[in-house]
Structure formats: structure tokens, C-alpha cells
N, C-alpha and C. Protein backbone atom coordinates (compact mmCIF):
# COMPACT_ATOMS: atom_id res chain seq x y z
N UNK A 1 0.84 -1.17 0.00
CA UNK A 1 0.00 0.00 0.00
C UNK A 1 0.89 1.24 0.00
N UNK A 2 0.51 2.34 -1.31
CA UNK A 2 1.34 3.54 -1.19
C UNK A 2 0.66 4.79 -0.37
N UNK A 3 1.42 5.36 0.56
CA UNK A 3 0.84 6.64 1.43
C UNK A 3 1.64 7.62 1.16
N UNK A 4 0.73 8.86 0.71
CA UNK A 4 1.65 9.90 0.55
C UNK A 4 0.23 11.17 0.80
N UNK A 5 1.40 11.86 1.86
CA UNK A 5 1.03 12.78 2.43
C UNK A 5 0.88 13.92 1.39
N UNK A 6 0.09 14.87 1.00
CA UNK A 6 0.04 15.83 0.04
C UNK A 6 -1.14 16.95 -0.15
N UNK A 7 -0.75 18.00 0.12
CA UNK A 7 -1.98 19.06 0.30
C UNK A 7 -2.89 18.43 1.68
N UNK A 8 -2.34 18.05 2.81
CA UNK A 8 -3.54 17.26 3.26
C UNK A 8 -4.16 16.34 3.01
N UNK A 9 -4.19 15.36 1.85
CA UNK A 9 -4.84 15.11 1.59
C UNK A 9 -3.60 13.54 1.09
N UNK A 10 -4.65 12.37 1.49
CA UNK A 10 -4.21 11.24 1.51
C UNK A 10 -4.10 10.13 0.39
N UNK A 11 -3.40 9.82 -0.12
CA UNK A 11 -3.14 8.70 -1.66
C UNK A 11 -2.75 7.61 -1.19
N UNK A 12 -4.14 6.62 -0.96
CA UNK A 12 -3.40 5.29 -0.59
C UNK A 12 -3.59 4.36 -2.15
N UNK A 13 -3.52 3.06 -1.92
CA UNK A 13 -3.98 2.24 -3.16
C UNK A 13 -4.70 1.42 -2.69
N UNK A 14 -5.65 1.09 -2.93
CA UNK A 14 -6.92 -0.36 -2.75
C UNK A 14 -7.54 -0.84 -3.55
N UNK A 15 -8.00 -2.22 -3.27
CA UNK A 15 -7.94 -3.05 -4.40
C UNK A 15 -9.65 -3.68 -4.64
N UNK A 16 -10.05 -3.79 -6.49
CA UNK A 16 -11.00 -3.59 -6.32
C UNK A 16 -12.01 -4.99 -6.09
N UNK A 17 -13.04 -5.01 -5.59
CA UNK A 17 -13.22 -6.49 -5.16
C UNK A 17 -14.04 -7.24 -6.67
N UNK A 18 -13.99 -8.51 -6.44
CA UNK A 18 -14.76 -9.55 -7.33
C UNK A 18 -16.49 -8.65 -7.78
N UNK A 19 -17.05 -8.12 -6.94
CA UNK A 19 -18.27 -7.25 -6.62
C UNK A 19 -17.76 -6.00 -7.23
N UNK A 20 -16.96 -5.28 -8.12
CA UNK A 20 -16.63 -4.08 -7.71
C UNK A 20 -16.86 -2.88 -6.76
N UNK A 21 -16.09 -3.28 -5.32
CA UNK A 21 -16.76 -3.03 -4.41
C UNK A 21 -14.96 -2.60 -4.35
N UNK A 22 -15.04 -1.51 -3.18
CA UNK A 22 -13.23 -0.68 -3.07
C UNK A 22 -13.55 -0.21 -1.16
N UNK A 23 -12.49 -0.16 -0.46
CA UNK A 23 -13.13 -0.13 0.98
C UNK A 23 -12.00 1.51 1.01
N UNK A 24 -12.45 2.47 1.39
CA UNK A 24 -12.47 3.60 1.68
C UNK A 24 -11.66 3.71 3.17
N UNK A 25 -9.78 3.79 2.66
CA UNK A 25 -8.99 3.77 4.23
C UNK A 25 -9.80 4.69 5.25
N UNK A 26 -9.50 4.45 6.55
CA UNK A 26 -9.70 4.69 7.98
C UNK A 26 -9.24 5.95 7.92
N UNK A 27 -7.94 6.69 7.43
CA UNK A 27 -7.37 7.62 7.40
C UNK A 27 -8.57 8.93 6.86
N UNK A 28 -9.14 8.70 5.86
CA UNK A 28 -9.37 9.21 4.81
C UNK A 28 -10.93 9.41 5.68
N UNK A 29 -11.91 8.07 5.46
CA UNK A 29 -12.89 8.18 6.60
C UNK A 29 -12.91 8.86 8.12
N UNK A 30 -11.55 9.56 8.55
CA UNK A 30 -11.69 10.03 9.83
C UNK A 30 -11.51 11.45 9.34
N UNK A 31 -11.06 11.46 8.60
CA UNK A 31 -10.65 13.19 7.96
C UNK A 31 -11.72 14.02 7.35
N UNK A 32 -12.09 13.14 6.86
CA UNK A 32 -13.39 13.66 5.75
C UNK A 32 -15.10 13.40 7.04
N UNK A 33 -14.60 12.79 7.83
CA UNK A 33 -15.97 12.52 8.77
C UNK A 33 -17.05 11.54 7.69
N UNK A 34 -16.73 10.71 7.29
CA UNK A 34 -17.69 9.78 6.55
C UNK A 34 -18.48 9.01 7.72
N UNK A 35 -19.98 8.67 6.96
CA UNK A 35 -20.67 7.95 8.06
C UNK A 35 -21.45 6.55 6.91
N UNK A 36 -21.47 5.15 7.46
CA UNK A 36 -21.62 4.24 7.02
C UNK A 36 -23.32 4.75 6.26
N UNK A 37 -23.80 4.55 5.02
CA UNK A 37 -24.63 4.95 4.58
C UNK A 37 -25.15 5.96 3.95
N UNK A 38 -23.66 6.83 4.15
CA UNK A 38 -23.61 8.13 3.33
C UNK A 38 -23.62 7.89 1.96
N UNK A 39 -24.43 9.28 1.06
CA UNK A 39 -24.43 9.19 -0.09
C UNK A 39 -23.22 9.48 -1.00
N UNK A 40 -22.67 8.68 -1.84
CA UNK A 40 -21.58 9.27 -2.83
C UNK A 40 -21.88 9.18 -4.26
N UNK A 41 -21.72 10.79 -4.73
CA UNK A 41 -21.83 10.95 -6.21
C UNK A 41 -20.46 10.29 -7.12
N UNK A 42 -20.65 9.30 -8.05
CA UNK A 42 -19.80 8.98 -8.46
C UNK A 42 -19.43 10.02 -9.89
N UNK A 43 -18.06 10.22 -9.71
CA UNK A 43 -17.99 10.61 -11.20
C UNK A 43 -16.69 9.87 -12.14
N UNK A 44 -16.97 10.27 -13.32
CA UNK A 44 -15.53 9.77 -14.33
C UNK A 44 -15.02 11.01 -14.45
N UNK A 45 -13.68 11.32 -14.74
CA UNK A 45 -13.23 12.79 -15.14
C UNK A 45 -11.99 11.85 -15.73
N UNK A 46 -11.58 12.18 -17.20
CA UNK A 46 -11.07 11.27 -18.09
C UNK A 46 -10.64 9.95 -17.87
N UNK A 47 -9.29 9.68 -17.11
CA UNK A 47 -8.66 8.07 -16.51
C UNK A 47 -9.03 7.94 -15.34
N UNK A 48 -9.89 8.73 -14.46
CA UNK A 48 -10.35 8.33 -12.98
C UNK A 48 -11.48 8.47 -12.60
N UNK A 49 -11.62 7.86 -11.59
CA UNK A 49 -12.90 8.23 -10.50
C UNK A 49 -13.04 8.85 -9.77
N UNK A 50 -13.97 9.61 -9.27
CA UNK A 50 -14.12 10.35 -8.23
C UNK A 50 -15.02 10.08 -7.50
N UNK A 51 -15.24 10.48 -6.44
CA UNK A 51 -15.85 10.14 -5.17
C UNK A 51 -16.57 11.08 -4.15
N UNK A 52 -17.47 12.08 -4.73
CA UNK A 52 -18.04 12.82 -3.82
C UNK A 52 -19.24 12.66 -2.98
N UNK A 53 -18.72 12.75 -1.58
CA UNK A 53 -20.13 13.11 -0.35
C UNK A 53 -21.40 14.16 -1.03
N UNK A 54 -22.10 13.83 -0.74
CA UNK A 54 -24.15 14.43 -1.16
C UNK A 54 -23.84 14.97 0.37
N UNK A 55 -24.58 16.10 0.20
CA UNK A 55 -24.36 16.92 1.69
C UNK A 55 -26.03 17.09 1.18
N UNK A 56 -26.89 17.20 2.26
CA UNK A 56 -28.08 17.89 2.81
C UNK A 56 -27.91 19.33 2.44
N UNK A 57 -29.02 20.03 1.82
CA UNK A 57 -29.43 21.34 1.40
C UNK A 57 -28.98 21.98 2.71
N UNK A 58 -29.45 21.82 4.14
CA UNK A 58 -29.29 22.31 5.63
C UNK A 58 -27.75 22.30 5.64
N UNK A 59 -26.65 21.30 5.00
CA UNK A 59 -25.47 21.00 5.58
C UNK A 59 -24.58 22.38 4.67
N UNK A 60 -25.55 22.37 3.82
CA UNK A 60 -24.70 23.55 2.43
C UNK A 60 -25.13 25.07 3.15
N UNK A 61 -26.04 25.59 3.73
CA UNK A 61 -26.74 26.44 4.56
C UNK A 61 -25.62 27.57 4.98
N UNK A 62 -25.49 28.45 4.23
CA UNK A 62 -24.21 29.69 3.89
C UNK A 62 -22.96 29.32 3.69
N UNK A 63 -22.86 28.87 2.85
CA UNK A 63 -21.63 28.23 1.86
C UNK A 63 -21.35 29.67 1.34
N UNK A 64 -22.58 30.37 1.01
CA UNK A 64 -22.39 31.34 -0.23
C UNK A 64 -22.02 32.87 0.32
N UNK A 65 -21.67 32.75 1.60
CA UNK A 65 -21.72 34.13 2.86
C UNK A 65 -20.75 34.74 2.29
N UNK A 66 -20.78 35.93 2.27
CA UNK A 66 -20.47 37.18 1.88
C UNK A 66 -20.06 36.69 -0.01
N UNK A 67 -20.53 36.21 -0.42
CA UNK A 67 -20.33 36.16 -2.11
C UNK A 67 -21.14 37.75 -2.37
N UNK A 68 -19.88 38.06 -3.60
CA UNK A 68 -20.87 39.70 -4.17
C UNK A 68 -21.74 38.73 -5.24
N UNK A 69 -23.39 39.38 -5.36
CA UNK A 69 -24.23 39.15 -5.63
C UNK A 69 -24.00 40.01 -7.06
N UNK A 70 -23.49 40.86 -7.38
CA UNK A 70 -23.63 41.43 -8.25
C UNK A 70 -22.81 41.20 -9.57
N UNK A 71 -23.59 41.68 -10.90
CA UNK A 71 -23.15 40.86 -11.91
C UNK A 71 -23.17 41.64 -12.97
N UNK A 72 -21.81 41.91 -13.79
CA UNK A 72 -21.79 42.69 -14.95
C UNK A 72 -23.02 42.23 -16.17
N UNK A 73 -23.64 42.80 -16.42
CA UNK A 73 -24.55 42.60 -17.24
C UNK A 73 -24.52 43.40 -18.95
N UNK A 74 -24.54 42.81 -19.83
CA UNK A 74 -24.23 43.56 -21.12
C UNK A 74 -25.55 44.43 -20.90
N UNK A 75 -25.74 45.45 -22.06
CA UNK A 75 -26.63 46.38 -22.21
C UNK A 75 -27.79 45.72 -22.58
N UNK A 76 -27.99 45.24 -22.83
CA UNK A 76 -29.18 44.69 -23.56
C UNK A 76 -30.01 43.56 -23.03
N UNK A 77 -28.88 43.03 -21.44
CA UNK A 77 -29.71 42.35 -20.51
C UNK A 77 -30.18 43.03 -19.65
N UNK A 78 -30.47 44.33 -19.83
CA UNK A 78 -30.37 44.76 -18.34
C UNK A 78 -32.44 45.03 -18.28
């Protein structure tokens, strides 16, 4: 198994099962706070996979705090 420490952020290798089924290190699950039954969006992005947590509308709940709201607009949208 390769570990490499980088941005925070953890690169192990695991292997994929008969089921294509892959078990998600301990490291990675304690960092990220994963909980057994959580949702993950799978994606492809060219040679890989990705792996994103579904957060609750409530869990996203001012993500967007102090964003400027305002928006150059051509003439003709206005």
C-alpha cells in the first residue's frame, strides 16, 4: 500500500473487489468525517474516479456568505 502525504490530503492504493466493491482507508474516513450509509456521487473525469459526499441542502446552509451578488450585465440584458 502507497501513502503519501500531500496538500492534506491522503493517496493510498486499494484493491478492487470480485463485486466491484473498493473499501475507503480509515485515514481518509476520519478526515473527511464519513458515516456508514452516506451518499456518494460517483464521477468519471477522463482516466479516474471520483468520489463525492451528497451533503443535505441544511449542511450547504451559507456556503455562499459574503459572495458579491452582483453581476456585470451587457446592455441589452439589463
Amino acid at each position: 500500500m502507497i501513502t503519501c502525504r500531500m496538500r492534506e490530503a491522503f493517496i493510498k492504493t486499494v484493491t478492487i473487489s470480485s463485486r466491484f466493491q473498493v473499501c475507503i482507508p480509515r485515514e481518509i474516513v476520519d478526515n473527511m468525517t464519513l458515516t456508514p450509509g452516506q451518499k456518494m456521487q460517483v464521477f468519471q473525469y477522463e482516466d479516474r474516479i471520483e468520489l463525492v459526499p451528497v451533503k443535505s441542502i441544511t449542511a450547504r446552509r451559507g456556503f455562499l456568505k459574503g459572495i458579491n451578488p452582483q453581476i456585470d450585465r451587457d446592455e441589452d440584458r439589463l
